[in-house]
Protein backbone atom coordinates (compact mmCIF):
# COMPACT_ATOMS: atom_id res chain seq x y z
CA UNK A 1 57.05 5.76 17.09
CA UNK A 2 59.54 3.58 15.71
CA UNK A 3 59.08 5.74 12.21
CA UNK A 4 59.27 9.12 13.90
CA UNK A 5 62.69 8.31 15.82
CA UNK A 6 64.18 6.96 12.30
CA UNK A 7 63.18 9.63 10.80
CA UNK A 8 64.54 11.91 13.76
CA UNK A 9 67.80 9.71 13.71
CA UNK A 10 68.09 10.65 9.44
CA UNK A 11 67.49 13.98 9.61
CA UNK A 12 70.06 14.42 12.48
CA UNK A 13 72.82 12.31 10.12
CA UNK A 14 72.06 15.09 7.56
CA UNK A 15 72.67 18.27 9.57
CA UNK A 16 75.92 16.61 10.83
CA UNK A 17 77.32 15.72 7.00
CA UNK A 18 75.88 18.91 6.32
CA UNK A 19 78.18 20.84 8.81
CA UNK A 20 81.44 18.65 8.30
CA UNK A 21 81.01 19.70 4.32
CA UNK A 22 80.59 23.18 5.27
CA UNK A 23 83.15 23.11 7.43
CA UNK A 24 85.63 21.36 5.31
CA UNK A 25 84.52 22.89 1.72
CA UNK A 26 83.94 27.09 3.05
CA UNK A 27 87.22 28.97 2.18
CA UNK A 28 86.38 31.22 5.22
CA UNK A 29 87.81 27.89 7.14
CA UNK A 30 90.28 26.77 5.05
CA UNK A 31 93.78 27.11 6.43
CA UNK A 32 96.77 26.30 4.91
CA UNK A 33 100.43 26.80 5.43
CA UNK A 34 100.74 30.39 4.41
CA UNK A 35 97.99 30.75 7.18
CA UNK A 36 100.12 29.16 10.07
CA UNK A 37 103.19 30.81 8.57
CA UNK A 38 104.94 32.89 11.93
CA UNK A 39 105.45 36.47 10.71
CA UNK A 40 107.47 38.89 13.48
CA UNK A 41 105.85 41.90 12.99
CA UNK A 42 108.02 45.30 12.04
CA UNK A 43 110.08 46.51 15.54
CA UNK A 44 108.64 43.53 17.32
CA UNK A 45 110.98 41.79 19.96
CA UNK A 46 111.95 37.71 19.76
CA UNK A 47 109.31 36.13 20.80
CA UNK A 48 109.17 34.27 24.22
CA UNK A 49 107.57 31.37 22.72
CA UNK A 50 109.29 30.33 19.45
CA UNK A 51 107.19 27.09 18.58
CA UNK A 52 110.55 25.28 18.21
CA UNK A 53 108.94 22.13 19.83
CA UNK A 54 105.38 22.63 18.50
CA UNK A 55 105.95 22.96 14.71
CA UNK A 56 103.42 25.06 12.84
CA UNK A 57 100.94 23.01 10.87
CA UNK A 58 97.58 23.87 9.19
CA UNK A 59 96.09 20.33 10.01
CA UNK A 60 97.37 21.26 14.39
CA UNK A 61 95.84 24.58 13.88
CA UNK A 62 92.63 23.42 13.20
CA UNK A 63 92.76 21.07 16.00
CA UNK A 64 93.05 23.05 18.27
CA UNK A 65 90.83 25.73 16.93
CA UNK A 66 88.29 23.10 16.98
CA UNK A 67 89.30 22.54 20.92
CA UNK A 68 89.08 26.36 21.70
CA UNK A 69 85.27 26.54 20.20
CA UNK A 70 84.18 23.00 21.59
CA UNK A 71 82.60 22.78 25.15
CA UNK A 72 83.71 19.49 25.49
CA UNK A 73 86.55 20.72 27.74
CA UNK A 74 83.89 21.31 30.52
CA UNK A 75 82.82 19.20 33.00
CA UNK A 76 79.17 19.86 32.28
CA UNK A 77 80.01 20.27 28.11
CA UNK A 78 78.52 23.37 28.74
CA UNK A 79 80.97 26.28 28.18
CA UNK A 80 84.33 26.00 26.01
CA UNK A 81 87.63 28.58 26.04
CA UNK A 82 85.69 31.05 23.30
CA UNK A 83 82.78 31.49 25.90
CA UNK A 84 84.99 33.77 27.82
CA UNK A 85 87.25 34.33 25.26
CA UNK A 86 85.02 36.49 22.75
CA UNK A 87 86.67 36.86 19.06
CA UNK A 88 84.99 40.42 18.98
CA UNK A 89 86.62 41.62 22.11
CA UNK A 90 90.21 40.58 20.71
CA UNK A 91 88.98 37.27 22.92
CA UNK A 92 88.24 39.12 26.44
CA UNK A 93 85.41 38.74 27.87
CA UNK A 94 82.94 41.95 26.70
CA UNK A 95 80.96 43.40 29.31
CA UNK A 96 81.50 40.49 31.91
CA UNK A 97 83.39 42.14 34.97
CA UNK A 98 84.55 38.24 35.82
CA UNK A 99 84.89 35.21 34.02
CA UNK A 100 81.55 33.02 34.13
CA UNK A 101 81.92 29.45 34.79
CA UNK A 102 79.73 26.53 34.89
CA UNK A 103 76.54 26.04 36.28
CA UNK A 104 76.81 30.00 36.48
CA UNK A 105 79.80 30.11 38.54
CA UNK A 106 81.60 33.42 39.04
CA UNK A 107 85.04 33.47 39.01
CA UNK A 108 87.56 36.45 40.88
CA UNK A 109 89.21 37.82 37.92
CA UNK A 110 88.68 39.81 34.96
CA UNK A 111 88.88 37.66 31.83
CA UNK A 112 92.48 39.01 29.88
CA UNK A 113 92.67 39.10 26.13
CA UNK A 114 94.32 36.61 24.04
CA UNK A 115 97.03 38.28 21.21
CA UNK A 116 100.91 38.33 21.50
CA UNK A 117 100.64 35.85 23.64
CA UNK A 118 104.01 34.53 22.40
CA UNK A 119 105.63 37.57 23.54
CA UNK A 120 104.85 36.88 27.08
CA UNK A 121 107.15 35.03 29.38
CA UNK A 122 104.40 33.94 31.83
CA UNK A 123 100.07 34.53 31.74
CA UNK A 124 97.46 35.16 34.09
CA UNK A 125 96.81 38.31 36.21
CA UNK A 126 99.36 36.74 38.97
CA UNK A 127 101.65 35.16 36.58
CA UNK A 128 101.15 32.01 37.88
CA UNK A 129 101.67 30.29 34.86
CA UNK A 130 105.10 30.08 32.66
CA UNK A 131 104.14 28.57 29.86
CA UNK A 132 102.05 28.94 26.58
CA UNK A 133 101.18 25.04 26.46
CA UNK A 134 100.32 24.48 30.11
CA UNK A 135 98.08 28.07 29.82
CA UNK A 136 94.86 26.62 29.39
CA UNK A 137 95.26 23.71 32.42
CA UNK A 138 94.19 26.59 34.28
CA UNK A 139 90.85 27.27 33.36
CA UNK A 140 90.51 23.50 32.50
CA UNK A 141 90.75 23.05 36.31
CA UNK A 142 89.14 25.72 37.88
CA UNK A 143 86.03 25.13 39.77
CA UNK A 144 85.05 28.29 39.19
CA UNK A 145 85.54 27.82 35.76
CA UNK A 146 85.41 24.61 33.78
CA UNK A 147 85.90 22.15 36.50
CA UNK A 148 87.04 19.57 34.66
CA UNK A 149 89.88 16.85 34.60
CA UNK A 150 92.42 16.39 32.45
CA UNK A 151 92.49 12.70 32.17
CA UNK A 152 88.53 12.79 31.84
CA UNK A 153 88.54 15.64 28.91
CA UNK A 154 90.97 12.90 27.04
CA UNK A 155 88.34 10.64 27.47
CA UNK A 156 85.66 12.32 26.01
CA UNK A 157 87.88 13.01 23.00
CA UNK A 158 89.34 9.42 22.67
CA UNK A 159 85.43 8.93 22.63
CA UNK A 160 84.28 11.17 19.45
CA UNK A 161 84.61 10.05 16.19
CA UNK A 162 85.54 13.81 14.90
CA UNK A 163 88.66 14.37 17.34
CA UNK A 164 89.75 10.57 15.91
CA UNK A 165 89.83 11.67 12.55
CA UNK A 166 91.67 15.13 13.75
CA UNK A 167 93.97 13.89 15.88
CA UNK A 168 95.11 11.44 13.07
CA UNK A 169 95.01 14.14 10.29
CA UNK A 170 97.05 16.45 12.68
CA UNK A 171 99.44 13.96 14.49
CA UNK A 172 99.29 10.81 11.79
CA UNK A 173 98.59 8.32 14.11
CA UNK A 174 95.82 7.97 16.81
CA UNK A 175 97.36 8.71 20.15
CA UNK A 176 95.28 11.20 22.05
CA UNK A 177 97.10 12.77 24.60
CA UNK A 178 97.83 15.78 26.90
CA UNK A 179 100.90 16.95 24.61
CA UNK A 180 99.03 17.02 21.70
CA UNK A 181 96.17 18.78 23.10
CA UNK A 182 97.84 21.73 24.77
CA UNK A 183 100.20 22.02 22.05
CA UNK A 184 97.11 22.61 19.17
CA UNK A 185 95.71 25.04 21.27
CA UNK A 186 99.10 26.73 21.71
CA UNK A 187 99.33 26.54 18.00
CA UNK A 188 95.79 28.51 17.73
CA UNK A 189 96.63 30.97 20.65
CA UNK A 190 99.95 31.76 19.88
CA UNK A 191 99.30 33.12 16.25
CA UNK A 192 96.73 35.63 17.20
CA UNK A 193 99.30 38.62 16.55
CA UNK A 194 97.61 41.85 16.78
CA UNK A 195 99.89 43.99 14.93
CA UNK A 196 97.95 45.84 12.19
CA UNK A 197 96.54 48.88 13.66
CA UNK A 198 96.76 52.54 13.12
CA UNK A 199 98.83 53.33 15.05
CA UNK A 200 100.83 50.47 13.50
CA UNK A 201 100.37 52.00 10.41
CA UNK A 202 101.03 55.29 11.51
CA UNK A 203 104.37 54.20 12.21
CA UNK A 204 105.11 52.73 8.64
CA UNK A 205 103.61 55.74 7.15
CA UNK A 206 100.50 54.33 5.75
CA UNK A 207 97.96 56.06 7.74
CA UNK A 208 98.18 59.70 9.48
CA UNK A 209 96.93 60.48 13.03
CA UNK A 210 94.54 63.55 13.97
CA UNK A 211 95.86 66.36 16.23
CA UNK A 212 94.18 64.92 19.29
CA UNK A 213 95.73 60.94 18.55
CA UNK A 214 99.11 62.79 18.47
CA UNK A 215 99.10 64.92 21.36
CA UNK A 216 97.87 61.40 22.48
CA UNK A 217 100.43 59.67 21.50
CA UNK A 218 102.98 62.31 22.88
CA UNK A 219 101.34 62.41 26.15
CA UNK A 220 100.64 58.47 26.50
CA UNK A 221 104.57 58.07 25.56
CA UNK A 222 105.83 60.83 28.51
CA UNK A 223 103.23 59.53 31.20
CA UNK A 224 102.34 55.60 30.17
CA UNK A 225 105.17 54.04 28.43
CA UNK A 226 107.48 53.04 31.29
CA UNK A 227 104.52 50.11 32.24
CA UNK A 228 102.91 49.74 28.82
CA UNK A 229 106.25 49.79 26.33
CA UNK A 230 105.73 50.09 22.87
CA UNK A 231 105.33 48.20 20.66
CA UNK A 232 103.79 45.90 22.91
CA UNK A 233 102.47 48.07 25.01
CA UNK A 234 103.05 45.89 28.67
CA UNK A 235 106.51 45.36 29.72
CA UNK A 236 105.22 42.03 31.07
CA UNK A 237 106.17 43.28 34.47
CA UNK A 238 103.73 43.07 37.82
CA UNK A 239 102.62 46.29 39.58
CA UNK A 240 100.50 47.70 41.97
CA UNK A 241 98.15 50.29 40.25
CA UNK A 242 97.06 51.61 43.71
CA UNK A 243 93.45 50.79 43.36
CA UNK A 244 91.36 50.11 46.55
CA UNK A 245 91.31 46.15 47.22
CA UNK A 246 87.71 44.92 46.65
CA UNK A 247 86.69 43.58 50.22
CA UNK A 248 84.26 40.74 48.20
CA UNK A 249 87.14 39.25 46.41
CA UNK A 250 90.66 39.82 48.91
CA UNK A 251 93.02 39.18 45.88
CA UNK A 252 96.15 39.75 46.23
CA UNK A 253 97.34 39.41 42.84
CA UNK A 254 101.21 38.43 42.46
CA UNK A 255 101.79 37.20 46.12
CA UNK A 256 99.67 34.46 45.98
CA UNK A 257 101.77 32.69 44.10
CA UNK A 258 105.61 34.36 45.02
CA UNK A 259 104.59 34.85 48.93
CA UNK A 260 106.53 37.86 48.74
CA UNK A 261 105.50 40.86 50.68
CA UNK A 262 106.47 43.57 47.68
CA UNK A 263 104.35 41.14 45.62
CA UNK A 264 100.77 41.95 47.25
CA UNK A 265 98.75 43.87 45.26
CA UNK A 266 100.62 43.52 42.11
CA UNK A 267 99.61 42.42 39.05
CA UNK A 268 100.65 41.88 35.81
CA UNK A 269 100.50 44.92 33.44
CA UNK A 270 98.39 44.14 30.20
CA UNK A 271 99.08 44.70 26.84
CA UNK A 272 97.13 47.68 25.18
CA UNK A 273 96.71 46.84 21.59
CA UNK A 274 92.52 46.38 21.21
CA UNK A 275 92.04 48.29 24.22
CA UNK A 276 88.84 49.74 22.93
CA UNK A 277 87.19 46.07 22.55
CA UNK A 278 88.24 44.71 25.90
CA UNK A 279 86.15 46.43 28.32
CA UNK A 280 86.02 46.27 31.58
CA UNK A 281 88.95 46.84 32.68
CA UNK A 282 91.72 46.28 35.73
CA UNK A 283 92.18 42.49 36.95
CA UNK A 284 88.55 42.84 38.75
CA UNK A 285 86.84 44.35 35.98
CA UNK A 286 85.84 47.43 38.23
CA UNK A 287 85.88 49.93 35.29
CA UNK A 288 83.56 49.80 32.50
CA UNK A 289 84.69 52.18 30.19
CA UNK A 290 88.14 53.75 28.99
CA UNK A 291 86.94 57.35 30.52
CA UNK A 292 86.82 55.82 33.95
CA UNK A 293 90.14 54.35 33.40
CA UNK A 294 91.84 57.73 31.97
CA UNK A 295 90.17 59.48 35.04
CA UNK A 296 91.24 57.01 37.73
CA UNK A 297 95.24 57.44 36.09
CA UNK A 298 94.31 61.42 36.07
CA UNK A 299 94.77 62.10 39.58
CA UNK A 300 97.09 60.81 41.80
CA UNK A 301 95.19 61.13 45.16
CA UNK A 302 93.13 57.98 43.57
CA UNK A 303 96.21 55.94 44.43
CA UNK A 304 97.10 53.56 47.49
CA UNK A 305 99.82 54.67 49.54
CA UNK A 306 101.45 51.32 48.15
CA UNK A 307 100.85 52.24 44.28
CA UNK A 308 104.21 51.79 42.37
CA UNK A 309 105.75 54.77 42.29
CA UNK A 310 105.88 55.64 38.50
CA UNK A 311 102.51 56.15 38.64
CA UNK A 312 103.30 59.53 39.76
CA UNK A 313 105.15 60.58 37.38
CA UNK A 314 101.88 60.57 35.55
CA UNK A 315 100.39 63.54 37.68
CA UNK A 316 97.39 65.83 37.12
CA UNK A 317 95.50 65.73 33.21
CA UNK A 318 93.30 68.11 32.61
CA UNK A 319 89.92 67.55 30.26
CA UNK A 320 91.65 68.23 27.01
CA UNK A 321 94.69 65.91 28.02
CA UNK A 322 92.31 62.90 28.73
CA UNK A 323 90.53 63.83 25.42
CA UNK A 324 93.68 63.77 23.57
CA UNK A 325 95.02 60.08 25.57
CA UNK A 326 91.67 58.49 24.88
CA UNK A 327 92.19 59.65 20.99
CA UNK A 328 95.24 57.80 20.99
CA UNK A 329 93.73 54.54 22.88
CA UNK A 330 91.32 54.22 20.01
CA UNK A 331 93.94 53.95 17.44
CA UNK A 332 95.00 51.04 18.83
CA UNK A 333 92.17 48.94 17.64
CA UNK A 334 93.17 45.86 15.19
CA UNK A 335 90.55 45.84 12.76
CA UNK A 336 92.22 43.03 10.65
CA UNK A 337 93.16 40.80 13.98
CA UNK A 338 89.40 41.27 15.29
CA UNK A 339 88.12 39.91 11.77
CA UNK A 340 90.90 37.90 11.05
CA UNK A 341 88.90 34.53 9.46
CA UNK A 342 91.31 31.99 10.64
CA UNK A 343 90.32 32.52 14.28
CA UNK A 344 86.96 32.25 13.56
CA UNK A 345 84.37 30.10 14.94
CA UNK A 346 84.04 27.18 12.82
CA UNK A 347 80.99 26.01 13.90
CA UNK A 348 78.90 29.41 13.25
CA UNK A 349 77.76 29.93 9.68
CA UNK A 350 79.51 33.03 7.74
């Protein structure tokens, strides 16, 4: 017995040194400072979030990339930010309609994506956060979510030998502490810039659009643009999109946390850069695909009597019209942000 659980105990010790090394030695990991460098993409706005109190460093950014893959922000160490967060749906949550929680919770609200984050002056479908470091208290918090404590996820890292060592690295001394915490993972958030697309690069002149992705463009730009303003694509306002409240879930979006009567029903309008990865869509998720998104917009006796009123000025699209919007849609996909390396999991094996 006493031989099998030493030689249990060794073989353990080796997959551990094994992963630090790969970890540590794979250039797919390795950032440095070029990597954490804060480039304002072409026609971009200032940025909400500067990182004037949070400077960039490579050794923060991998601390709180290692926070943002590790499930030891749970309650149960079960699920971590990434688990709803999914790299490969520019970090939504693919083909969930709401976020999943512990112990198989189900939460009320479509899981957003996570790029120009920085840009935004608050987060959440309601808003109900103002600030890029206190984002992910949220989720850390929710029942429905990760349950967890804040003071009792500092413990657990005060406890592991690996967040000693990164903590140190990143910070040069040993204090582990809320500041430090939320700041990495602003540091890790805040640089996933999605800015590299076709349509990006059909505006510089590098790339050239098809018939359809222009009439697209045309048509997205006269009917779509006064909620989701380019380049952006969200003018990080809150609106009522006139669909039907779903009786299971009673949100009212905005008002919940304003109280304001021309707040119920509203809710923040999201960015549309990766909007091809980041199905399903609205804040409950009730659409699965863009098609059923294009043909809810298509017709305006879909809407509430309470929709905001520009979405009229949308009107009727026929077949060819939706063809041609969808066309454009798909030229908004980031190939280089969805396989950037630096956001990568560091714990899966390239």
């Amino acid at each position: 017995m006493r031989i099998k659980i030493t030689y249990f105990s060794f073989t353990l010790l080796l997959l551990c040194l094994f992963f630090v090394s790969f970890t540590n030695d794979n250039p797919f990991f390795n950032i440095t400072a070029k990597d954490v460098e804060l480039k304002i993409p072409k026609g971009f706005p200032k940025p909400k979030y500067t990182f004037a109190k949070n400077k960039l460093s490579p050794d923060v950014f991998i601390l709180g990339r290692r926070l943002f893959y590790d499930n030891i922000l749970s309650k149960d160490n079960s699920i971590s930010c990434s688990s709803c967060h999914q790299r490969i749906a520019a970090f939504a949550h693919i083909d969930h309609r709401l976020s999943h929680g512990i112990n198989g919770r189900i939460g009320t609200r479509n899981i957003p994506a996570l790029q120009n984050l920085i840009w935004q002056d608050s987060y959440m479908w309601d808003g109900g956060v103002n600030n890029l470091e206190v984002q992910p208290l949220n989720p850390i918090t929710n029942p429905l979510e990760m349950d967890e404590t804040l003071s009792n996820v500092l413990l657990k890292l005060k406890r592991d030998s690996t967040y000693a060592q990164l903590f140190k690295k990143a910070y040069h001394d040993t204090i582990i502490n809320s500041e430090r915490l939320l700041k990495s993972l602003a540091q890790f958030t805040g640089l996933m810039v999605s800015s590299n697309s076709r349509y990006d690069k059909f505006l510089n002149h590098q790339d050239t659009f098809s018939k359809a992705e222009l009439q697209g463009l045309k048509l997205f730009r006269s009917k779509c643009a006064n909620c989701h303003t380019e380049p952006l694509f969200t003018d990080n306002s809150y609106r009522n999109n006139g669909i039907k409240t779903d009786t299971s879930l009673k949100d009212s979006g905005r008002f919940k946390i304003t109280g304001v009567e021309k707040d119920k029903n509203c809710f923040k309008v999201p960015g549309l850069r990766n909007i091809a990865m980041t199905y399903p869509y609205m804040h409950d998720g009730r659409f699965r695909n863009l098609r059923e998104v294009v043909n809810y917009y298509s017709s305006p006796k879909n809407f509430e009597k309470s929709a905001d009123l520009s979405l009229l000025k949308i009107g009727t699209l026929n077949e060819t019209e939706k063809k041609d919007l969808l066309a454009f849609l798909m030229t908004l996909t980031d190939k280089e942000f969805l396989y950037d390396r630096r956001f990568a999991d560091p714990g899966v094996n390239y």
